[in-house]
PDB file of N, CA and C in Angstrom:
ATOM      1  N   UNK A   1     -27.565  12.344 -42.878  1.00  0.00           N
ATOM      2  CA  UNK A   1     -26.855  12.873 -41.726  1.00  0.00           C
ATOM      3  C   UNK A   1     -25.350  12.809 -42.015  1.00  0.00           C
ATOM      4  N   UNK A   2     -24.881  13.793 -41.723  1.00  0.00           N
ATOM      5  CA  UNK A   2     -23.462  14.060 -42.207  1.00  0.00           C
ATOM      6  C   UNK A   2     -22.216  13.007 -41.316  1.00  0.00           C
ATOM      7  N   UNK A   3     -21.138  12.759 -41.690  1.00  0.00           N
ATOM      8  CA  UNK A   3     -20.430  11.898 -40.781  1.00  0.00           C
ATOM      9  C   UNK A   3     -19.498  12.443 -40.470  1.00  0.00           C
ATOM     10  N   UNK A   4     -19.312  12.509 -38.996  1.00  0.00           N
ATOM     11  CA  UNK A   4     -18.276  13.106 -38.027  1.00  0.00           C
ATOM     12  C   UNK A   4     -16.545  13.023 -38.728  1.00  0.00           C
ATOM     13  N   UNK A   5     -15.996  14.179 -38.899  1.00  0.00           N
ATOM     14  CA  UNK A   5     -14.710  13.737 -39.210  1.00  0.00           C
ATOM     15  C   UNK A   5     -13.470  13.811 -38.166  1.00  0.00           C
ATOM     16  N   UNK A   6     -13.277  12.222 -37.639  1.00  0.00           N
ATOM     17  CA  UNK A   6     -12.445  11.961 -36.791  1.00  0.00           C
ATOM     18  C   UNK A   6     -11.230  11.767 -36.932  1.00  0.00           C
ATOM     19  N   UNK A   7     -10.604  11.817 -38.433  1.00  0.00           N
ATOM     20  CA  UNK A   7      -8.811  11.771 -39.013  1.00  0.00           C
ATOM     21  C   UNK A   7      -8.233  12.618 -37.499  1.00  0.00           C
ATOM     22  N   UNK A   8      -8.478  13.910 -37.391  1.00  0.00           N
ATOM     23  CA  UNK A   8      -7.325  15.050 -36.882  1.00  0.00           C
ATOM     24  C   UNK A   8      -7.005  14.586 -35.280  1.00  0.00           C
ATOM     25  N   UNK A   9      -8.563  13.867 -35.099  1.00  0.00           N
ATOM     26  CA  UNK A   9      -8.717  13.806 -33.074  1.00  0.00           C
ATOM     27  C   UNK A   9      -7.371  13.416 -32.709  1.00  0.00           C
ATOM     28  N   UNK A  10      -6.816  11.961 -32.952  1.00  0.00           N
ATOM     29  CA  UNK A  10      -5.624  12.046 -33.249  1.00  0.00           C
ATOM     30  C   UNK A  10      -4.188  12.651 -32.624  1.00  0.00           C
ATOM     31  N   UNK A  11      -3.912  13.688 -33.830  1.00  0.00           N
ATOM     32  CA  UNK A  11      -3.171  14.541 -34.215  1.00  0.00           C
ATOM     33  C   UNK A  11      -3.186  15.608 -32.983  1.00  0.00           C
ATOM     34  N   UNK A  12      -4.532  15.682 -33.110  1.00  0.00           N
ATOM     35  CA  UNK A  12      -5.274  16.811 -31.664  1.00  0.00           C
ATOM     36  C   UNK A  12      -4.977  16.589 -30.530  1.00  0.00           C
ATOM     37  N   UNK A  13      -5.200  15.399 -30.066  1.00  0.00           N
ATOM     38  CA  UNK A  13      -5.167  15.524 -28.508  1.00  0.00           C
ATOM     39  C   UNK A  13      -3.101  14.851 -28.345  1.00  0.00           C
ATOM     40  N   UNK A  14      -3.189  14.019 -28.797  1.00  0.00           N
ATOM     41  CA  UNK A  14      -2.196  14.040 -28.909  1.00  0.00           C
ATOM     42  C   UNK A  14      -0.377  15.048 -28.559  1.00  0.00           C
ATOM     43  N   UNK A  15      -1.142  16.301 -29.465  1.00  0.00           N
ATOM     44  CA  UNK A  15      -0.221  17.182 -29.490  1.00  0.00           C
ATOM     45  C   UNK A  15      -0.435  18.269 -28.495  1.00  0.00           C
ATOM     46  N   UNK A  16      -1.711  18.212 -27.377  1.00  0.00           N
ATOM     47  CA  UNK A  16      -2.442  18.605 -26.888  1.00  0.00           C
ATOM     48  C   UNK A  16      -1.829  18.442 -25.004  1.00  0.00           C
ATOM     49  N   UNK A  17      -1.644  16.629 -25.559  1.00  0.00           N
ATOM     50  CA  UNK A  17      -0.672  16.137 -24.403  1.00  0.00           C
ATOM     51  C   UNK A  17       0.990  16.582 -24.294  1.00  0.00           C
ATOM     52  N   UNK A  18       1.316  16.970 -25.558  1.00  0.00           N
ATOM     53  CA  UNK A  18       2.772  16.985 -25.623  1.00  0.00           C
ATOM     54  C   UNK A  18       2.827  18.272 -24.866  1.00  0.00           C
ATOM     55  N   UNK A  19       1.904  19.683 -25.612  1.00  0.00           N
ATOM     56  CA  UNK A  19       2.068  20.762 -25.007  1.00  0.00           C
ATOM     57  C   UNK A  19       1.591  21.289 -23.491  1.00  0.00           C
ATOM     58  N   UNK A  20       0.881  19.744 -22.609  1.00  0.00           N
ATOM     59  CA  UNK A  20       0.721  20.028 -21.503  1.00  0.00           C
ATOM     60  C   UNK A  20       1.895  19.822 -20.608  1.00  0.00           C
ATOM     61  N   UNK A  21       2.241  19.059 -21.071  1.00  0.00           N
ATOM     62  CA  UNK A  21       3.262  17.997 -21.066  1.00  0.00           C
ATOM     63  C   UNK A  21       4.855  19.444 -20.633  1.00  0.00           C
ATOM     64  N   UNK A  22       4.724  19.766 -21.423  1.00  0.00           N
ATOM     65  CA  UNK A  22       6.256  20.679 -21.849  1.00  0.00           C
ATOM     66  C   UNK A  22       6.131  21.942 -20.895  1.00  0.00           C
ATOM     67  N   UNK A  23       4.350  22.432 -20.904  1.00  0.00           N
ATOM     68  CA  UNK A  23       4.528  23.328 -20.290  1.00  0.00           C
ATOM     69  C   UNK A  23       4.587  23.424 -18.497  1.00  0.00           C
ATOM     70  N   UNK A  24       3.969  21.981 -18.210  1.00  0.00           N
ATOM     71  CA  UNK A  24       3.993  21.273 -16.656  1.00  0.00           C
ATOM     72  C   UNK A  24       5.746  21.268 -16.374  1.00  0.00           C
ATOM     73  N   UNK A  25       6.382  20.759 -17.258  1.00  0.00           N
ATOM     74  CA  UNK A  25       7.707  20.736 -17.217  1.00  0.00           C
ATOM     75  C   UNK A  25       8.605  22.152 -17.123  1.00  0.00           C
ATOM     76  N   UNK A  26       7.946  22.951 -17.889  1.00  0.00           N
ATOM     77  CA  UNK A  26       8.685  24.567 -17.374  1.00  0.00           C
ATOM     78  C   UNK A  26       8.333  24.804 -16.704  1.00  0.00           C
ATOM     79  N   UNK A  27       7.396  24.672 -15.581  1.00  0.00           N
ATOM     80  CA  UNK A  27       6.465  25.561 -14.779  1.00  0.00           C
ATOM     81  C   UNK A  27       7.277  24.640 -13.129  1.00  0.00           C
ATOM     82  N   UNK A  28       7.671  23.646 -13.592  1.00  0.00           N
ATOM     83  CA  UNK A  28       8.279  22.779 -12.384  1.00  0.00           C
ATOM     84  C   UNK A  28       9.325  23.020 -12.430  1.00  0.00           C
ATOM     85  N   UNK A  29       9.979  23.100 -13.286  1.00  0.00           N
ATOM     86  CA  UNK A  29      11.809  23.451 -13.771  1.00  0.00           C
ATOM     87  C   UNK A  29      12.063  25.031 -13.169  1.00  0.00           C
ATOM     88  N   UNK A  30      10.898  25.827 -13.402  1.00  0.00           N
ATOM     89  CA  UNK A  30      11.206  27.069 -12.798  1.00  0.00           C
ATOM     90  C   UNK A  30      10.973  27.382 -11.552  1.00  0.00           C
ATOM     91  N   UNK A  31      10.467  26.125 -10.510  1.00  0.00           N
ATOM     92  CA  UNK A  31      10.497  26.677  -9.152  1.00  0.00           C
ATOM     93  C   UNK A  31      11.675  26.399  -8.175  1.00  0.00           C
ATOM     94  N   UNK A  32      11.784  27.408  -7.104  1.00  0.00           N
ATOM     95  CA  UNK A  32      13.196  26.736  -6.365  1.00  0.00           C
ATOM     96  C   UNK A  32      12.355  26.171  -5.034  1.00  0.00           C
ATOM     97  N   UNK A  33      13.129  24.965  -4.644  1.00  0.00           N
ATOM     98  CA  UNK A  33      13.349  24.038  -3.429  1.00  0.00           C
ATOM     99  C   UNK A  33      14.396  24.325  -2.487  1.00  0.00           C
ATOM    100  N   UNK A  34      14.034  23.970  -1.369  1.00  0.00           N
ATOM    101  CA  UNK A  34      15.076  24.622  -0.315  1.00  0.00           C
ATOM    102  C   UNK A  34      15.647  23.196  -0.728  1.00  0.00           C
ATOM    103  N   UNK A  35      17.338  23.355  -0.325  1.00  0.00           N
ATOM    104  CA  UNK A  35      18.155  22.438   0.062  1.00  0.00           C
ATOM    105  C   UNK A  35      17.456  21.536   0.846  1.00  0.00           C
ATOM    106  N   UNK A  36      18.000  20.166   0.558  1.00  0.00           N
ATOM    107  CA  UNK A  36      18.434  19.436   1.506  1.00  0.00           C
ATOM    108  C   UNK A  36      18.583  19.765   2.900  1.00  0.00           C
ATOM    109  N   UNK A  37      18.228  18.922   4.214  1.00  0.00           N
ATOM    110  CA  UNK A  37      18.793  19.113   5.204  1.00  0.00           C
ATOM    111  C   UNK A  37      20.088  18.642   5.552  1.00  0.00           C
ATOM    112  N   UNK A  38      21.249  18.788   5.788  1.00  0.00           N
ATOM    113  CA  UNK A  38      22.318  18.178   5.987  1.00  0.00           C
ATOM    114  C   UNK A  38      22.211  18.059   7.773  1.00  0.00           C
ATOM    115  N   UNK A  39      22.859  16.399   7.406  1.00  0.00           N
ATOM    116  CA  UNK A  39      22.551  15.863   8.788  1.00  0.00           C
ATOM    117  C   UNK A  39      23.182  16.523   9.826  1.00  0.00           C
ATOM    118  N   UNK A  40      23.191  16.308  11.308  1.00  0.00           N
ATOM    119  CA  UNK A  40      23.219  17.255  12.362  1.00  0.00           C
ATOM    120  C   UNK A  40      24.529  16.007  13.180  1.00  0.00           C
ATOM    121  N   UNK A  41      25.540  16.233  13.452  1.00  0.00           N
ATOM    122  CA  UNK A  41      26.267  15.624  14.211  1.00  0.00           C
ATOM    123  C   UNK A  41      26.527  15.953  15.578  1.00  0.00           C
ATOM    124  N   UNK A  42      26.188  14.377  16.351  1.00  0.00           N
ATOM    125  CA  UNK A  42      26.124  14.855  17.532  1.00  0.00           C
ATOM    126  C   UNK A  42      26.925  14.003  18.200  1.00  0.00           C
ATOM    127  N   UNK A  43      27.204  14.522  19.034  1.00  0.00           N
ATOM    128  CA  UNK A  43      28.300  13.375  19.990  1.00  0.00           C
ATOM    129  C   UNK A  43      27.729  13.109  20.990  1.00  0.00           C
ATOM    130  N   UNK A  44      27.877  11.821  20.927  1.00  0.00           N
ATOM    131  CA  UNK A  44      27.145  10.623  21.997  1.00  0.00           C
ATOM    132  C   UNK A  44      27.965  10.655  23.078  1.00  0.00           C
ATOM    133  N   UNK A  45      27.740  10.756  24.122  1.00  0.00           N
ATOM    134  CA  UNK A  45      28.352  10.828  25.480  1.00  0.00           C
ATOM    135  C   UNK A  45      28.151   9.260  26.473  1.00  0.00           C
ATOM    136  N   UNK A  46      29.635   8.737  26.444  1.00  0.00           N
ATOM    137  CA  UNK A  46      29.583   7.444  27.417  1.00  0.00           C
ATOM    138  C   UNK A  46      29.213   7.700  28.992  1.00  0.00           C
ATOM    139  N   UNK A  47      27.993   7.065  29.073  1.00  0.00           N
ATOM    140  CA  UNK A  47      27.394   7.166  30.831  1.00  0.00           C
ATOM    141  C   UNK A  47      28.243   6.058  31.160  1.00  0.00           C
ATOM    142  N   UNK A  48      28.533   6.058  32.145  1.00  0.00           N
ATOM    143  CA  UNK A  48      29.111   4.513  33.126  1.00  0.00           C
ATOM    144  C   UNK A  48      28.081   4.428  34.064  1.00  0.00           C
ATOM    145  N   UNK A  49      27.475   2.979  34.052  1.00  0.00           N
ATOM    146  CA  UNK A  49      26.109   2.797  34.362  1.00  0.00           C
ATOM    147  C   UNK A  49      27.026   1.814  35.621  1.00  0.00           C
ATOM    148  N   UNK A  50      26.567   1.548  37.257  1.00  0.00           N
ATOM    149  CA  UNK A  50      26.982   0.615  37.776  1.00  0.00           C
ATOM    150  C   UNK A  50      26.634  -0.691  37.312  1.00  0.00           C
ATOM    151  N   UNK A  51      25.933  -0.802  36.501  1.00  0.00           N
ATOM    152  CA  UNK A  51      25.758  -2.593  36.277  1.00  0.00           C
ATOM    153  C   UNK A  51      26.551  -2.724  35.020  1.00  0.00           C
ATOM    154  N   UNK A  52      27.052  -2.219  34.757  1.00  0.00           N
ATOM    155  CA  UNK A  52      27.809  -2.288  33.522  1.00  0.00           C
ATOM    156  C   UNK A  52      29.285  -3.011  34.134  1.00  0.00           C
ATOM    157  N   UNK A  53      29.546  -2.545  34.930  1.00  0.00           N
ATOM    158  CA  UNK A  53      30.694  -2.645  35.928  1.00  0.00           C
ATOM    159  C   UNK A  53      31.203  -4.038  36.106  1.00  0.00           C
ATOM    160  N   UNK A  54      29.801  -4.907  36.515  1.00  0.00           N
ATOM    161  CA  UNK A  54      29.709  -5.802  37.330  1.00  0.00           C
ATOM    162  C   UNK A  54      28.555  -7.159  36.429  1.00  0.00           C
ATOM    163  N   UNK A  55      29.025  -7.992  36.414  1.00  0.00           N
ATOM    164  CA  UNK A  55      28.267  -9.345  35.583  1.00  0.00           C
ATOM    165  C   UNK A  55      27.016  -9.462  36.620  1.00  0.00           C
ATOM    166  N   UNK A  56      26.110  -9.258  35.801  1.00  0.00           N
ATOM    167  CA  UNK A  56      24.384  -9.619  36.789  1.00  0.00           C
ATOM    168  C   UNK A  56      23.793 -10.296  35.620  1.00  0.00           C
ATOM    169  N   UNK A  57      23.147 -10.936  36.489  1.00  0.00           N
ATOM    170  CA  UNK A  57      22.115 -12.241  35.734  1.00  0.00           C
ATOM    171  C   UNK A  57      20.711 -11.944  35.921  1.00  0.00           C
ATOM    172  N   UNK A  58      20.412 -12.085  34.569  1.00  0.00           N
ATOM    173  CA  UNK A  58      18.933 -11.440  34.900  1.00  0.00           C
ATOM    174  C   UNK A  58      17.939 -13.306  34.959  1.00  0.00           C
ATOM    175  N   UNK A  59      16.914 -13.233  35.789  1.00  0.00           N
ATOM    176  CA  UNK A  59      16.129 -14.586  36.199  1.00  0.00           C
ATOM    177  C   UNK A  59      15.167 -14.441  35.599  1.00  0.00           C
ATOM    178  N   UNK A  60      14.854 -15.541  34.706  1.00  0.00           N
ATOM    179  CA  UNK A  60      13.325 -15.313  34.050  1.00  0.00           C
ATOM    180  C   UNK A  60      12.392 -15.841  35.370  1.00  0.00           C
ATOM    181  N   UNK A  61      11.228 -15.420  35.541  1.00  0.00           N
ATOM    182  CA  UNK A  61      10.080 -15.673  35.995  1.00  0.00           C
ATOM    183  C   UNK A  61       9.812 -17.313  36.356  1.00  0.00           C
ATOM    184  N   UNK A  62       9.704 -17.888  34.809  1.00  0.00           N
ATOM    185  CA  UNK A  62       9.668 -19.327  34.746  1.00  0.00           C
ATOM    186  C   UNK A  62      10.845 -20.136  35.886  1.00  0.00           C
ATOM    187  N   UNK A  63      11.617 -19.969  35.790  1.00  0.00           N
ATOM    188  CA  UNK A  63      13.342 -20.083  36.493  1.00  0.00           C
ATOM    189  C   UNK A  63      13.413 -19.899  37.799  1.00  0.00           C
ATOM    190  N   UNK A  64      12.318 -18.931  38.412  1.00  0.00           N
ATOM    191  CA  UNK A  64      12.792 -19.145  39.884  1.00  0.00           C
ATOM    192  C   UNK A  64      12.063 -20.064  40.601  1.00  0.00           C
ATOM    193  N   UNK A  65      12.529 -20.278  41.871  1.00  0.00           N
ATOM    194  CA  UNK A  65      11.509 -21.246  42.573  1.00  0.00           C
ATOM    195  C   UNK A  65      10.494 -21.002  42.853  1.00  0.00           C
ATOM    196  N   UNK A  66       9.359 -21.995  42.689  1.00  0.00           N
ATOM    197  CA  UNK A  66       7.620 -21.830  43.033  1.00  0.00           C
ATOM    198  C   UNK A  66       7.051 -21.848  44.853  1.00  0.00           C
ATOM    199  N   UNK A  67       6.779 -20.629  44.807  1.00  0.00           N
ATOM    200  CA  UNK A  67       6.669 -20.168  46.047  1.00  0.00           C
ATOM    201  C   UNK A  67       4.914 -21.210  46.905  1.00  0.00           C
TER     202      UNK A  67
END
């Protein structure tokens, strides 16, 4: 029975990968992508809230008296 000659496999797949390799790389290199989104500036508008105004204390639960 004759014996398989495996020297080239090698050489073969090898170069097999390079040229998948190169041509995945032109095939990606040649497509276009939209830009970037460039961010959106917005201006924040100051509400004047009445408690803002005025020092309030907020009461935890635990804290008030037991009814």
């Amino acid at each position: 029975m004759p014996q398989l000659d495996t020297s080239m496999w090698f050489i073969t797949i090898v170069s097999s990968m390079i040229t998948l390799l190169i041509l995945f790389q032109l095939k990606i290199s040649s497509q276009t992508f939209p830009a970037a989104p460039s961010p959106k500036i917005v201006a924040t508008e100051k509400t004047s809230n009445p408690w803002e105004l005025k020092w309030t204390k907020i009461y935890s639960p635990l804290s008030l008296p037991q009814q």
